[in-house]
N, C-alpha and C. Protein backbone atom coordinates (compact mmCIF):
# COMPACT_ATOMS: atom_id res chain seq x y z
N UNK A 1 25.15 62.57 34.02
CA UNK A 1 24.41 61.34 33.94
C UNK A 1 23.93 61.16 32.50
N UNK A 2 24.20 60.02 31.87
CA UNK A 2 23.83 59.66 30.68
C UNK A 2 21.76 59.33 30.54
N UNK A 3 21.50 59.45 29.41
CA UNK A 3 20.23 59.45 29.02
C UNK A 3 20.09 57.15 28.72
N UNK A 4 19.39 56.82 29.15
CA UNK A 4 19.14 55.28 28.22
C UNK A 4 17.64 55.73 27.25
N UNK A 5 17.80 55.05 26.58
CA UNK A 5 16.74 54.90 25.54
C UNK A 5 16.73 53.44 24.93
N UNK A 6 15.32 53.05 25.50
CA UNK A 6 14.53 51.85 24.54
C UNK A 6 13.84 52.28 23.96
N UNK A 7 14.08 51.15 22.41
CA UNK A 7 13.47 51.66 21.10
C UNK A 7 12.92 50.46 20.96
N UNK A 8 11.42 50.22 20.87
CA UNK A 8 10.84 48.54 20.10
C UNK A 8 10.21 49.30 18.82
N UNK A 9 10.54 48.07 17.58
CA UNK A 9 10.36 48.81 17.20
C UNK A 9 9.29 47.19 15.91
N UNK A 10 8.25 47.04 15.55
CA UNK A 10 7.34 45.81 15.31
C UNK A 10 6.11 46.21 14.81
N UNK A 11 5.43 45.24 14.26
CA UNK A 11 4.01 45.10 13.86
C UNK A 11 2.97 43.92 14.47
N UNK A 12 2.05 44.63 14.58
CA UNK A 12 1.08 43.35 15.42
C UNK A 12 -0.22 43.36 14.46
N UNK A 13 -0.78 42.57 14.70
CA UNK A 13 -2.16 42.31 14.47
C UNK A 13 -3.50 41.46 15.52
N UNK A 14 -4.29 42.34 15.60
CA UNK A 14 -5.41 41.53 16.46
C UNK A 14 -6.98 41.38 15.48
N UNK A 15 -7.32 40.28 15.98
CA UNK A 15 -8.72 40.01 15.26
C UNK A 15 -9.43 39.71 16.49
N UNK A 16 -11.08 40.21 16.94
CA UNK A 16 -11.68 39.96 17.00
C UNK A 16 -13.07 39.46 16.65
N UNK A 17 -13.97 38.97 17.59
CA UNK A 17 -15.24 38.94 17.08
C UNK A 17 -16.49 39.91 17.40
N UNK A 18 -16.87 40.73 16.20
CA UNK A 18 -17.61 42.07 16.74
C UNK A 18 -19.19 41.58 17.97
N UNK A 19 -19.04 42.18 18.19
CA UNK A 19 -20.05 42.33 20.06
C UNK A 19 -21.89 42.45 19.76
N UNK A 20 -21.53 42.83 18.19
CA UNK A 20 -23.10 43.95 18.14
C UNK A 20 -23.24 43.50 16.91
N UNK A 21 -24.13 43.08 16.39
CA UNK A 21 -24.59 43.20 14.93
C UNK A 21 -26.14 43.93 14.79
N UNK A 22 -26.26 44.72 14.15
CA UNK A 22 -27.26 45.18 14.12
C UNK A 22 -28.14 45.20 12.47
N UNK A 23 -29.52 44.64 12.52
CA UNK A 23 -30.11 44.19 11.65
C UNK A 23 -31.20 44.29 11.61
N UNK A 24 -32.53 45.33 10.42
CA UNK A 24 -32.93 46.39 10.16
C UNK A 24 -33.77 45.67 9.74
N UNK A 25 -34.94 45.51 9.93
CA UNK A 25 -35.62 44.60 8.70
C UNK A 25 -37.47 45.30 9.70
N UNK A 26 -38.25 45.74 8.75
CA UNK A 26 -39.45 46.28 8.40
C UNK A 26 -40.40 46.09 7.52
N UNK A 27 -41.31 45.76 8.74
CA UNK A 27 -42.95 45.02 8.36
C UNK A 27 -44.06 45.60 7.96
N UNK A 28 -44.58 45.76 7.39
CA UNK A 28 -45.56 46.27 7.30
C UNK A 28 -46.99 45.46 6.98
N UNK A 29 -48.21 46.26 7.32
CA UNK A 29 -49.26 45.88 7.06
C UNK A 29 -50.33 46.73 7.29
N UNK A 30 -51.61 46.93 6.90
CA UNK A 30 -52.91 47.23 6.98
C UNK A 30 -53.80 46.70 7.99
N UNK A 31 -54.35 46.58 8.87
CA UNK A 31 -55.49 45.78 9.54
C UNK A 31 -56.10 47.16 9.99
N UNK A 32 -57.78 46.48 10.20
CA UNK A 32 -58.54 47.35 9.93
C UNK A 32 -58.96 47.83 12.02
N UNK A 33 -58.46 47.27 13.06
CA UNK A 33 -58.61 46.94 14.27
C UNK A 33 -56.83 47.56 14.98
N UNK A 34 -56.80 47.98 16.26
CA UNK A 34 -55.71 48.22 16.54
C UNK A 34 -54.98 47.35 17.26
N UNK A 35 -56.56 46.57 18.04
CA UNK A 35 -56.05 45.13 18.52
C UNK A 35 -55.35 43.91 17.14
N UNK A 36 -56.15 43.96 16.22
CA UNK A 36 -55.71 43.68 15.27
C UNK A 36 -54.30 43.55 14.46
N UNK A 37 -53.77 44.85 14.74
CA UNK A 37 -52.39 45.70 14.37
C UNK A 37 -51.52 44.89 15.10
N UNK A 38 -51.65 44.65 16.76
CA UNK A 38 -50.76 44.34 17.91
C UNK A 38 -50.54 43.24 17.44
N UNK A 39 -51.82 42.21 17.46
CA UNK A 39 -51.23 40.64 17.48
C UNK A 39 -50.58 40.83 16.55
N UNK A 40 -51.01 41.28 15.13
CA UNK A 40 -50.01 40.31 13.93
C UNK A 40 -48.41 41.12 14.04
N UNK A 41 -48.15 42.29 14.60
CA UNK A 41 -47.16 42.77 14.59
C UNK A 41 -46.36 41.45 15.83
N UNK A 42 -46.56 41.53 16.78
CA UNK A 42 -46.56 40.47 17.70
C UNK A 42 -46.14 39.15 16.83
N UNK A 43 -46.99 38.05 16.53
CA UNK A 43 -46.68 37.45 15.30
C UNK A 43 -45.57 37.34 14.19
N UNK A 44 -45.43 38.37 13.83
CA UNK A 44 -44.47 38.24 12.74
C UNK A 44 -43.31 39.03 13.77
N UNK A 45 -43.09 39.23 14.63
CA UNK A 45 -41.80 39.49 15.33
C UNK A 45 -41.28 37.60 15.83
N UNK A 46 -42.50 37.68 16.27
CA UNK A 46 -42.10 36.02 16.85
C UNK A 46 -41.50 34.88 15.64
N UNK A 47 -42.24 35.60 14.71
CA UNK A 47 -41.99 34.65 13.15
C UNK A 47 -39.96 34.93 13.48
N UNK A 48 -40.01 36.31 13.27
CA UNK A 48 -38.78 36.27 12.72
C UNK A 48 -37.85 35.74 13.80
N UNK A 49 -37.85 35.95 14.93
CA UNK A 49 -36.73 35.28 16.08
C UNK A 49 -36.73 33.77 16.00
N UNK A 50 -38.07 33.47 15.47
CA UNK A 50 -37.74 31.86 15.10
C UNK A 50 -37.28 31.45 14.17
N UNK A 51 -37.06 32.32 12.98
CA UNK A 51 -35.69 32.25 11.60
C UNK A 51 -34.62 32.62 12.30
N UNK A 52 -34.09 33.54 12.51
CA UNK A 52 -33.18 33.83 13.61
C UNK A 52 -32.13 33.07 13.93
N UNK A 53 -33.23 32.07 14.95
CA UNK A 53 -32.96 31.25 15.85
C UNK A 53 -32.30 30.38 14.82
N UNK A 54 -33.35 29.53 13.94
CA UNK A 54 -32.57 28.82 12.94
C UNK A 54 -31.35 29.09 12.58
N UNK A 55 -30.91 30.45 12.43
CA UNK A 55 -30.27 30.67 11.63
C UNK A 55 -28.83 30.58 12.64
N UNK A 56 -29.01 30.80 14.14
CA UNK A 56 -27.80 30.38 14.77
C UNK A 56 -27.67 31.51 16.01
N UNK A 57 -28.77 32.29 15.80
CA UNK A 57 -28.74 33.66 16.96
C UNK A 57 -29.10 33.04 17.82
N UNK A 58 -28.84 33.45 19.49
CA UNK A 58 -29.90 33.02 20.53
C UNK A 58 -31.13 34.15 20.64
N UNK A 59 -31.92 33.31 21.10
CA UNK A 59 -33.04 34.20 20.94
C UNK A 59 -33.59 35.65 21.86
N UNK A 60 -32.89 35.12 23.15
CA UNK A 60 -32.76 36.20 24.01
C UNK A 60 -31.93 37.15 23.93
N UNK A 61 -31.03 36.93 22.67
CA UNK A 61 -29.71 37.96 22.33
C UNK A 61 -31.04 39.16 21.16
N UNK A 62 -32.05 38.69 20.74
CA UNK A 62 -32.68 39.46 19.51
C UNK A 62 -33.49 40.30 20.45
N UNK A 63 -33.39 41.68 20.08
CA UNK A 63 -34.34 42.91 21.34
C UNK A 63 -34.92 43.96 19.98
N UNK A 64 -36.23 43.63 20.28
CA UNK A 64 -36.47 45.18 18.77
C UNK A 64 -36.28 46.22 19.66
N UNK A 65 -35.85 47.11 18.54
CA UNK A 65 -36.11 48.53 18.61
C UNK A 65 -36.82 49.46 18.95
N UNK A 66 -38.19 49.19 18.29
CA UNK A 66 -39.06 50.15 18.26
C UNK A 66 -40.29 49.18 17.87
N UNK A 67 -41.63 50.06 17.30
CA UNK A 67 -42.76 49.55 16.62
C UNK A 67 -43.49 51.18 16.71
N UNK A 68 -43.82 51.10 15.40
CA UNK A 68 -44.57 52.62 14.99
C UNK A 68 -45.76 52.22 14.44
N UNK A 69 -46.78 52.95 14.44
CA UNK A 69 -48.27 52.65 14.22
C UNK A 69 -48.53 54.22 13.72
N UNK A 70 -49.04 53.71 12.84
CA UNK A 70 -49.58 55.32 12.24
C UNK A 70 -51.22 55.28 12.09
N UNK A 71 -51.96 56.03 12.34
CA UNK A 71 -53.59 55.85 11.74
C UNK A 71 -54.27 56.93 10.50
């Protein structure tokens, strides 16, 4: 019994659009209150999802990370 053999033999290319962008950006500040600390951290998170937003993100797509408090 003889052997067959298929040979392809080509180049492809695929492009997508990446899933995840991930984007780093850190606030800082002083306040002298811890309630203090919350809102404006609070605040300037909200600041930024509303540039964000401008900028073409949906807003429910933006999730922080983290938030660190040091005393």
């Amino acid at each position: 019994m003889s052997t067959r053999v298929i040979r392809v033999t080509g180049k492809g290319q695929i492009k997508t659009h990446p899933d995840m962008t991930r984007i780093t950006i850190s606030l800082q500040g002083v306040m002298p209150e811890y309630d203090a600390t919350l809102e404006a951290s609070a605040d300037d998170t909200e600041s930024l999802k509303s540039i964000m937003e401008k900028m073409g993100f949906k807003r429910t797509d933006l999730k922080p990370r983290g938030r660190f408090l040091w005393f």
